[in-house]
N, C-alpha and C. Protein backbone atom coordinates (compact mmCIF):
# COMPACT_ATOMS: atom_id res chain seq x y z
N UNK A 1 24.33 -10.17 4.42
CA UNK A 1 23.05 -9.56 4.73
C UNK A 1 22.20 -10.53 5.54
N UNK A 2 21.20 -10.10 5.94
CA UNK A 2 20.62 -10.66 7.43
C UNK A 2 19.08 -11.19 6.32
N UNK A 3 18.57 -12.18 6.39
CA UNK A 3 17.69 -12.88 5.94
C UNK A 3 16.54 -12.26 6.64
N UNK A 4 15.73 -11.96 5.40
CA UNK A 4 14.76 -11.23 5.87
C UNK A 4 13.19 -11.60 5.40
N UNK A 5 12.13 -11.04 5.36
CA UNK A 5 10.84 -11.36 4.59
C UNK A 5 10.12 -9.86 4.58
N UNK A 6 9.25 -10.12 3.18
CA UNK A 6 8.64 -9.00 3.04
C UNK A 6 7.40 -9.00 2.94
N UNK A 7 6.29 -8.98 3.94
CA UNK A 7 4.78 -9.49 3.56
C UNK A 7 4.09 -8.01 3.49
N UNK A 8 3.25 -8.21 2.71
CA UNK A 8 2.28 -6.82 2.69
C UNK A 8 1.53 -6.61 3.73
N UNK A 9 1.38 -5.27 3.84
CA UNK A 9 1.49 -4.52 5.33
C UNK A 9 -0.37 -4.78 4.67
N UNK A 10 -1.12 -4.93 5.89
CA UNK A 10 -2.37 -5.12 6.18
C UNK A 10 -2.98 -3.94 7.02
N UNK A 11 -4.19 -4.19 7.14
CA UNK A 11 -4.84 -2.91 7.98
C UNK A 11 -4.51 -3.06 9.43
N UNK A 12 -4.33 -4.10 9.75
CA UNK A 12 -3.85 -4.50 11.24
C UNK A 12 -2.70 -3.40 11.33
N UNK A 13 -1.98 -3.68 11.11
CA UNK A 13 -0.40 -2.65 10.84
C UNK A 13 0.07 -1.39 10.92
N UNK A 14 -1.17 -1.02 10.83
CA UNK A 14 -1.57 0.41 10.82
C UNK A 14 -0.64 1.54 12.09
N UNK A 15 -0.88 0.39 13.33
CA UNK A 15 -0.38 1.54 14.80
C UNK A 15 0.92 1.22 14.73
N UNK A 16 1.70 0.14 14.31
CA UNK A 16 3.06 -0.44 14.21
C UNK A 16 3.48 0.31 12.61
N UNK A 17 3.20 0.69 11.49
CA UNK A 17 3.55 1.98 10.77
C UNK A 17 3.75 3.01 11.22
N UNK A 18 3.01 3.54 11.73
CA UNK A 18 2.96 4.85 12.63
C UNK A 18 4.23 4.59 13.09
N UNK A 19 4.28 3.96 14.46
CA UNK A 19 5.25 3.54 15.07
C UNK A 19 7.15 3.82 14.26
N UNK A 20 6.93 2.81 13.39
CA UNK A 20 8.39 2.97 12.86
C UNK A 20 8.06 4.22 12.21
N UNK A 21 7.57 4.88 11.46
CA UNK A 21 7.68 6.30 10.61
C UNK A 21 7.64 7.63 11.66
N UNK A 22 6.98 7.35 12.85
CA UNK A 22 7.27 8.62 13.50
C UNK A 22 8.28 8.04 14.41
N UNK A 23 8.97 7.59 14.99
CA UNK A 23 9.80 7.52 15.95
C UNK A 23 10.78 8.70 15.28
N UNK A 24 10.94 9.80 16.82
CA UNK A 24 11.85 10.58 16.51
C UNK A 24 13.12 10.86 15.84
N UNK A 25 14.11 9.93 15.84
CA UNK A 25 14.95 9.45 15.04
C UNK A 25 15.22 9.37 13.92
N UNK A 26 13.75 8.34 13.58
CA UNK A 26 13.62 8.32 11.92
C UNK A 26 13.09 10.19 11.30
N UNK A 27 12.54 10.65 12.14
CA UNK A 27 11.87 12.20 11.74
C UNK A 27 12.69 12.89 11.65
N UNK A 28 13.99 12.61 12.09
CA UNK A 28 14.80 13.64 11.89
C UNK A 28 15.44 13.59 10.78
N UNK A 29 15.94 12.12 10.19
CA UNK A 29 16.61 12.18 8.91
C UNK A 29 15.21 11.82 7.85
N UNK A 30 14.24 12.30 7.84
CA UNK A 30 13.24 12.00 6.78
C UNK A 30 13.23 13.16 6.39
N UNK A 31 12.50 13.21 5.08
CA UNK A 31 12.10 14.25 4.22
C UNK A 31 10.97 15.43 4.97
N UNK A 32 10.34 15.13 5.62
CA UNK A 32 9.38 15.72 6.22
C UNK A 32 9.57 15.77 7.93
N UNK A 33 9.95 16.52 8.61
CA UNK A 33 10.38 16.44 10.01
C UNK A 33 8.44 16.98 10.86
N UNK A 34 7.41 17.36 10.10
CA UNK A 34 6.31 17.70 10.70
C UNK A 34 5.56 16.27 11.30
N UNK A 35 4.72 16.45 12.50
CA UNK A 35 4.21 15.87 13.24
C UNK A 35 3.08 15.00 12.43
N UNK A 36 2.57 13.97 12.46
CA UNK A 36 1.53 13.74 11.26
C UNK A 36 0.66 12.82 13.25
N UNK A 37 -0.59 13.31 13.70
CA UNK A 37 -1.50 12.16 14.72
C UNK A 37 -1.71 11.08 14.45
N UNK A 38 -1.77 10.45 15.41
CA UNK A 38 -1.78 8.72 14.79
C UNK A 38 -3.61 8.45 13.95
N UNK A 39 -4.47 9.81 14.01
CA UNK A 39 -5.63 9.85 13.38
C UNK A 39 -5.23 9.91 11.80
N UNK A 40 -4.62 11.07 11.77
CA UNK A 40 -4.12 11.02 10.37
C UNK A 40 -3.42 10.02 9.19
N UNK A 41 -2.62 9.76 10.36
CA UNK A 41 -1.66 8.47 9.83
C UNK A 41 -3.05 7.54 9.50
N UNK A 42 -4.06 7.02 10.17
CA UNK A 42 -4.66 5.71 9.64
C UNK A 42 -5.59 6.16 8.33
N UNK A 43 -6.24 7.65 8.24
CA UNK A 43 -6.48 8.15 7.45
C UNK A 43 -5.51 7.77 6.22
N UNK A 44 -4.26 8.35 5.79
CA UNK A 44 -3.23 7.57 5.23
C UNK A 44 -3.17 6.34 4.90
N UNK A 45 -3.33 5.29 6.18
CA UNK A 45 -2.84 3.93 5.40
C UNK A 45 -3.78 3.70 5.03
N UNK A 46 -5.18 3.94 5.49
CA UNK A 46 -6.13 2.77 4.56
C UNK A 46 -6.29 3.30 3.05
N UNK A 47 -6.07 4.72 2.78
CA UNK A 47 -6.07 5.16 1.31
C UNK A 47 -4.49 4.44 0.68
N UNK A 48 -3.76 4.42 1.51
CA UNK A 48 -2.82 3.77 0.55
C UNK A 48 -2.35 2.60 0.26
N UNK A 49 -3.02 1.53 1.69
CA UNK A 49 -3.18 0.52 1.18
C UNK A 49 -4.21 -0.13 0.37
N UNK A 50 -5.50 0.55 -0.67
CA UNK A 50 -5.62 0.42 -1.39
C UNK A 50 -5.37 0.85 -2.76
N UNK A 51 -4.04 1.24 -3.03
CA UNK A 51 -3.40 1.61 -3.71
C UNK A 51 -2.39 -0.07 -4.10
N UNK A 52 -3.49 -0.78 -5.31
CA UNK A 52 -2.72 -1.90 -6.04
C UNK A 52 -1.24 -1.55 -5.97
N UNK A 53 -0.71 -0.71 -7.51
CA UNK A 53 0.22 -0.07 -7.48
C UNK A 53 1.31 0.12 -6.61
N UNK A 54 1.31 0.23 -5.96
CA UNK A 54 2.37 1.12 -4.88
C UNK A 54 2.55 0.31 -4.41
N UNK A 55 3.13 -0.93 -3.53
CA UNK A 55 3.19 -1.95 -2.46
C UNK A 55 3.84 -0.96 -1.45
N UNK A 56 3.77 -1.48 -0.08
CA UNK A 56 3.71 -1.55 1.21
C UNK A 56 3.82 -2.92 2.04
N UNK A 57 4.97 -2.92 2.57
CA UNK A 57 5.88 -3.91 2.87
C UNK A 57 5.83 -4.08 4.53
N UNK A 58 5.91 -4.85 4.80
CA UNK A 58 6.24 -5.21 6.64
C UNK A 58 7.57 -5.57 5.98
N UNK A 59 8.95 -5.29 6.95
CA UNK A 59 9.94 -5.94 6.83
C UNK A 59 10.00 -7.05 8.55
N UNK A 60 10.10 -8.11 8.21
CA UNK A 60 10.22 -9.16 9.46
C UNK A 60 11.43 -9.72 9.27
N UNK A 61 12.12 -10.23 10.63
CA UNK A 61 13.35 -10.61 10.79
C UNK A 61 13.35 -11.65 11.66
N UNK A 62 13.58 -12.69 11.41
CA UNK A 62 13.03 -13.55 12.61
C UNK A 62 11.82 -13.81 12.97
N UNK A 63 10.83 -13.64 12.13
CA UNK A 63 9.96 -13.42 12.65
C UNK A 63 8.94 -12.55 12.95
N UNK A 64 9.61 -11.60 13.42
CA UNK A 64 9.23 -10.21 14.09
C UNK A 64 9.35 -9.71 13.17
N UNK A 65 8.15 -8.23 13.28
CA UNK A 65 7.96 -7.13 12.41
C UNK A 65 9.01 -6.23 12.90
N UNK A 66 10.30 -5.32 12.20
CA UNK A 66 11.17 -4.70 12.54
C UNK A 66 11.13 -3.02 11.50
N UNK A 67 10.18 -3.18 11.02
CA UNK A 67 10.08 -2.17 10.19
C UNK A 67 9.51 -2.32 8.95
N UNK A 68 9.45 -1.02 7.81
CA UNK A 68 8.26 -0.94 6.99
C UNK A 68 9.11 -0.64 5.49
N UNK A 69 8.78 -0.50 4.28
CA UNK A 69 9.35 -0.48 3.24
C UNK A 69 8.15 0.05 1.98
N UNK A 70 7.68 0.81 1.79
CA UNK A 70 6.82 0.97 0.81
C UNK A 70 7.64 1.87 -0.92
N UNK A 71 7.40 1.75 -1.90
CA UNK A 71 7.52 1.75 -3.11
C UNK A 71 6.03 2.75 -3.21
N UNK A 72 6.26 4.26 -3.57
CA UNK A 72 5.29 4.26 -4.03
C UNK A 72 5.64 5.11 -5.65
N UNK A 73 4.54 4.99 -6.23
CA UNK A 73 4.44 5.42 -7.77
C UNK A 73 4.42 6.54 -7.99
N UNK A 74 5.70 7.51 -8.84
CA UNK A 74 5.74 8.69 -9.34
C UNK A 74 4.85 8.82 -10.47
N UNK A 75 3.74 9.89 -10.16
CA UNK A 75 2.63 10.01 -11.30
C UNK A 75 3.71 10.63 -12.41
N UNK A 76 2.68 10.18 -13.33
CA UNK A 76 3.23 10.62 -14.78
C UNK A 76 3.30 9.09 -15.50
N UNK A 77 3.55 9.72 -16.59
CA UNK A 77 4.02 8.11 -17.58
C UNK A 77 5.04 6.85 -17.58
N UNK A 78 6.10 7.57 -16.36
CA UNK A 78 7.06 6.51 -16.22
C UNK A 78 6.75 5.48 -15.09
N UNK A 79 7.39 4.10 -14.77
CA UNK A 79 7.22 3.27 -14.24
C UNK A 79 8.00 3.23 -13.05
N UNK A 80 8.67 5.08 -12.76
CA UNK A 80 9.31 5.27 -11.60
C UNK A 80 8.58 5.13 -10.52
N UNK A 81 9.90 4.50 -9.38
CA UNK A 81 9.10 4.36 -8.25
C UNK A 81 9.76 5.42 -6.95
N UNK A 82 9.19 5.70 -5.79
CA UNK A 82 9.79 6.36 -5.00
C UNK A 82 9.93 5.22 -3.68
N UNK A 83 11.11 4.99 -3.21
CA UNK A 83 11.28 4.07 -2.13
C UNK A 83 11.27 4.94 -0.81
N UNK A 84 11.04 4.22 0.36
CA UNK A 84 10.83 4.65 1.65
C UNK A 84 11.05 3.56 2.63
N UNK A 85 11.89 3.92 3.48
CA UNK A 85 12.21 2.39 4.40
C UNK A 85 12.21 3.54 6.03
N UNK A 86 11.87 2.49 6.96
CA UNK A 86 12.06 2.81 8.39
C UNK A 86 12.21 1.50 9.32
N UNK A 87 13.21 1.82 9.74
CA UNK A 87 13.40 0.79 10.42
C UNK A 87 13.77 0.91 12.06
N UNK A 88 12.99 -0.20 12.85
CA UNK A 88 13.00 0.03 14.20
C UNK A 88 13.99 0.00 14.85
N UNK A 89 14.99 1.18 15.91
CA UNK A 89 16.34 1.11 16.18
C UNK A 89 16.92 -0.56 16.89
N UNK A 90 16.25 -1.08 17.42
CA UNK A 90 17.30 -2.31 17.72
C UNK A 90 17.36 -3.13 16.04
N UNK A 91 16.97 -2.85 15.38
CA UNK A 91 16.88 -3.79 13.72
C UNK A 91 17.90 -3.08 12.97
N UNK A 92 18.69 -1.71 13.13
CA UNK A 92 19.44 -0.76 12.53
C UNK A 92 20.77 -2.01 12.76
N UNK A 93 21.74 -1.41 11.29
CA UNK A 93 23.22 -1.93 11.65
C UNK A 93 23.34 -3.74 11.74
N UNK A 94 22.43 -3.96 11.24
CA UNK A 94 22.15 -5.38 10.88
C UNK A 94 22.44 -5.98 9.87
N UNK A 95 22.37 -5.32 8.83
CA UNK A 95 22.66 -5.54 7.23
C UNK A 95 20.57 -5.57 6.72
N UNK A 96 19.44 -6.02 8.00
CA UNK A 96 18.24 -5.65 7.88
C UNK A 96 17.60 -5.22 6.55
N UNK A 97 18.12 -3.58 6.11
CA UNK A 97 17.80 -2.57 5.83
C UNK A 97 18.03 -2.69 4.27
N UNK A 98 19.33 -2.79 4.06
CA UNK A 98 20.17 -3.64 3.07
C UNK A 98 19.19 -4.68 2.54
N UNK A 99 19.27 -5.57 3.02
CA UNK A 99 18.26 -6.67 2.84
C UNK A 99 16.94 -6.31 1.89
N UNK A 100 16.09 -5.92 2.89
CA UNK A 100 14.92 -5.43 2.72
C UNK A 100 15.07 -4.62 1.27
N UNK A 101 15.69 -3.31 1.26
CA UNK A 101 15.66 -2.58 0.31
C UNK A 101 15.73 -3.40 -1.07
N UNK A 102 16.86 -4.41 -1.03
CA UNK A 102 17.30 -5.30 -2.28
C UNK A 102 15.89 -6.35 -2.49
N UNK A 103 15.59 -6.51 -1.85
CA UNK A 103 13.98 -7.47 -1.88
C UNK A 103 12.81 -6.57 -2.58
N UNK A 104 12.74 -5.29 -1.86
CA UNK A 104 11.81 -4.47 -2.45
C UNK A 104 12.19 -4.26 -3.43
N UNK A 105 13.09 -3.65 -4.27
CA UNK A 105 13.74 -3.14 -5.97
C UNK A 105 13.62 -4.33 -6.78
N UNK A 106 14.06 -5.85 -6.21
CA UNK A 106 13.84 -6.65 -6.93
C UNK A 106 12.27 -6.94 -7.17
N UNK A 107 11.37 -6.88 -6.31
CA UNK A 107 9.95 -7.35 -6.54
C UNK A 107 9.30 -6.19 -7.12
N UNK A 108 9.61 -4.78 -6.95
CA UNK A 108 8.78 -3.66 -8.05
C UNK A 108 9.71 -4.01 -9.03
N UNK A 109 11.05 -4.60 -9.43
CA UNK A 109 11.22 -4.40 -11.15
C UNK A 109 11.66 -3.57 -11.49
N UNK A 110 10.86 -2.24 -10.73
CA UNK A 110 10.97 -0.88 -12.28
C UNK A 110 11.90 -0.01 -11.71
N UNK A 111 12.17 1.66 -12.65
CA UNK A 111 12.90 1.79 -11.72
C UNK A 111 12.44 2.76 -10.32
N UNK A 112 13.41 3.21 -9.79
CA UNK A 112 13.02 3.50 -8.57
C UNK A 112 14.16 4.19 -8.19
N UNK A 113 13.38 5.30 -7.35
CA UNK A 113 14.19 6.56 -6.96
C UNK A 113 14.20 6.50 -4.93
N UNK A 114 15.31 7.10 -4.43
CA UNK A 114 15.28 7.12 -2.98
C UNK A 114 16.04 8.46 -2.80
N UNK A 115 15.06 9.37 -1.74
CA UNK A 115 15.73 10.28 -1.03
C UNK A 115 15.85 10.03 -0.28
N UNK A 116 17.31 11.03 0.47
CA UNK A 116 18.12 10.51 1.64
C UNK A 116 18.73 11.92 2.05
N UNK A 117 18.50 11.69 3.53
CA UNK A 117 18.87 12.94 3.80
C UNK A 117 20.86 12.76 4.19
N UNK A 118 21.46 13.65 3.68
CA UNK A 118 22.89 13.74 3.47
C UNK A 118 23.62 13.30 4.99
N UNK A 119 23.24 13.54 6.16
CA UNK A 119 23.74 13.12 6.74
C UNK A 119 23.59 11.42 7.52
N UNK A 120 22.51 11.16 6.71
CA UNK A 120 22.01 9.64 6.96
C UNK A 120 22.92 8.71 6.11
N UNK A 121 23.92 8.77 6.73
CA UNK A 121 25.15 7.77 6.34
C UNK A 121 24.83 6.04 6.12
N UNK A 122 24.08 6.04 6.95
CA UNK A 122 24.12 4.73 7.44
C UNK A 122 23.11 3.96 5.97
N UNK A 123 22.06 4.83 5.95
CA UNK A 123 21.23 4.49 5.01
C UNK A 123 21.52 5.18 3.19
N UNK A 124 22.44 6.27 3.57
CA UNK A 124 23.25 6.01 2.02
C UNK A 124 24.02 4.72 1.52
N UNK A 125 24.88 4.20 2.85
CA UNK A 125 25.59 2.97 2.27
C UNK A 125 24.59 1.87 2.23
N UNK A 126 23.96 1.64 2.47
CA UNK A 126 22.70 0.81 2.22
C UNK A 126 22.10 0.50 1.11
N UNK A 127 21.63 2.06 0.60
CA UNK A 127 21.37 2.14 -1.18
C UNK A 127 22.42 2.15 -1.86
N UNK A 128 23.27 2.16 -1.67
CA UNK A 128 24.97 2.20 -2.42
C UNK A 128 24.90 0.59 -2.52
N UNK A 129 24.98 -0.40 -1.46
CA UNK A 129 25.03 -1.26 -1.40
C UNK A 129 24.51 -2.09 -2.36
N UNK A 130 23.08 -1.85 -2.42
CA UNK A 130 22.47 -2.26 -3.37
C UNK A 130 21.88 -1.51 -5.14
N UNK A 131 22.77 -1.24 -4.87
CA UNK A 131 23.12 -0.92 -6.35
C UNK A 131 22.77 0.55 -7.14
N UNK A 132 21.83 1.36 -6.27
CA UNK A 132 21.40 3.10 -6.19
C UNK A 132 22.77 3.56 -6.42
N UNK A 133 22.35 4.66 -7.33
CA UNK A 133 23.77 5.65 -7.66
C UNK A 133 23.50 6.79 -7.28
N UNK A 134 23.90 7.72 -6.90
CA UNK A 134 23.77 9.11 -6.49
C UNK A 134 23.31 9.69 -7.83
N UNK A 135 22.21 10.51 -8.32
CA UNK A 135 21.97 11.30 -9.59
C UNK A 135 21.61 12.36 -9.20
N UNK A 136 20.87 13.09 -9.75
CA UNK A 136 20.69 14.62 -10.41
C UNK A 136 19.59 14.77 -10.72
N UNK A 137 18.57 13.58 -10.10
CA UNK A 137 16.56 13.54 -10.08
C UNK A 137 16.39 14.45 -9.44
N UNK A 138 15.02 13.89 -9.36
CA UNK A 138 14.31 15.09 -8.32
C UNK A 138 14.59 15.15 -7.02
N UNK A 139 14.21 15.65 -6.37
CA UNK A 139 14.59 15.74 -4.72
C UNK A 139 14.03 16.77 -4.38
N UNK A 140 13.52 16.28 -2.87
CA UNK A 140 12.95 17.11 -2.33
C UNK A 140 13.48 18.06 -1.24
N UNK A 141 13.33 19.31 -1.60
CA UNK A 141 14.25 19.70 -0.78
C UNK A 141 15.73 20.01 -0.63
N UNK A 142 16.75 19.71 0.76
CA UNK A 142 18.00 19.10 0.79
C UNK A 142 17.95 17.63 0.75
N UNK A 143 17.17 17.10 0.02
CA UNK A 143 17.23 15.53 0.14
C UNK A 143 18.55 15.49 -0.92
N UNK A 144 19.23 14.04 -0.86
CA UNK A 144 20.05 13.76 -1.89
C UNK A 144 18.69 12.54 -2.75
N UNK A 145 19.38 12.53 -3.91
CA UNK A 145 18.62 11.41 -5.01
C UNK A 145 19.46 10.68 -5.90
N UNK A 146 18.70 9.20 -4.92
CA UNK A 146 19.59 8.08 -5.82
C UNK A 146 18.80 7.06 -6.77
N UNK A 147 19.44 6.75 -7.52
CA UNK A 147 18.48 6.18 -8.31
C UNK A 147 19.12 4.96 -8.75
N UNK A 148 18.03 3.71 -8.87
CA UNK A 148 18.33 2.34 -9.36
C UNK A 148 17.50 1.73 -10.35
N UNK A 149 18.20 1.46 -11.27
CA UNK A 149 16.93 0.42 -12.51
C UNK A 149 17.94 -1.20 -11.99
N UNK A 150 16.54 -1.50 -12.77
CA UNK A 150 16.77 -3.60 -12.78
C UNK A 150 17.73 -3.39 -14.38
């Protein structure tokens, strides 16, 4: 795996979120394929980056910001989390993603759930990789749901 870092995404970050979460690509294998304006989107981050709870991740590689990673919190009583990764296409096929994901599960702890859309191969073996099992959670949609405890 490709050595990576995970610093919390700041308000600066905001147009470079956008960025990796709408690039067409990523919209197609996400849960949600609708258009979100880059007005909305900042609407979004600043409510969710004050959200203690939930972290929100820059993934950097070298240096460079290559994509985003946020954990956020399934309401209710459990300490489930919902994972979300995007990553910028020259950073894909790196082991990156891999990386990142195993950094994020280890620093939330708890457990934590990831949908994936079935034909997103690349990013099933990824959560496979790191230790997500295919289950029978929730899901949204045709999402598949994998799930990992520490």
């Amino acid at each position: 795996m490709n050595a990576v870092a995970l610093r919390r995404a700041h308000p600066a970050d905001c147009e470079r979120v956008w960025a990796f979460n709408f690039a067409p690509d990523v919209r197609a294998v996400s849960g949600t394929a609708e258009p979100v304006s880059p007005a909305q989107h900042a609407a979004w981050f600043a409510q969710r980056l004050s959200e203690v709870d939930a972290p929100i991740w820059i993934i950097e590689s070298e240096g460079e910001a290559v994509g985003v990673v946020r954990i956020d919190r399934i309401r209710g009583p459990s300490r489930f989390g919902r994972i979300s990764i995007a990553l910028d296409r020259a950073a894909r096929g790196r082991g990156i993603g891999q990386a990142a994901i195993a950094e994020a599960t280890r620093t939330w702890a708890g457990p934590t759930l990831a949908e994936i859309h079935p034909d997103n191969l690349a990013s099933r073996a990824a959560f496979e990789a790191c230790g997500f099992a295919l289950s029978s959670g929730p899901t949204t949609g045709a999402l598949l749901s994998y799930a990992w405890s520490p």
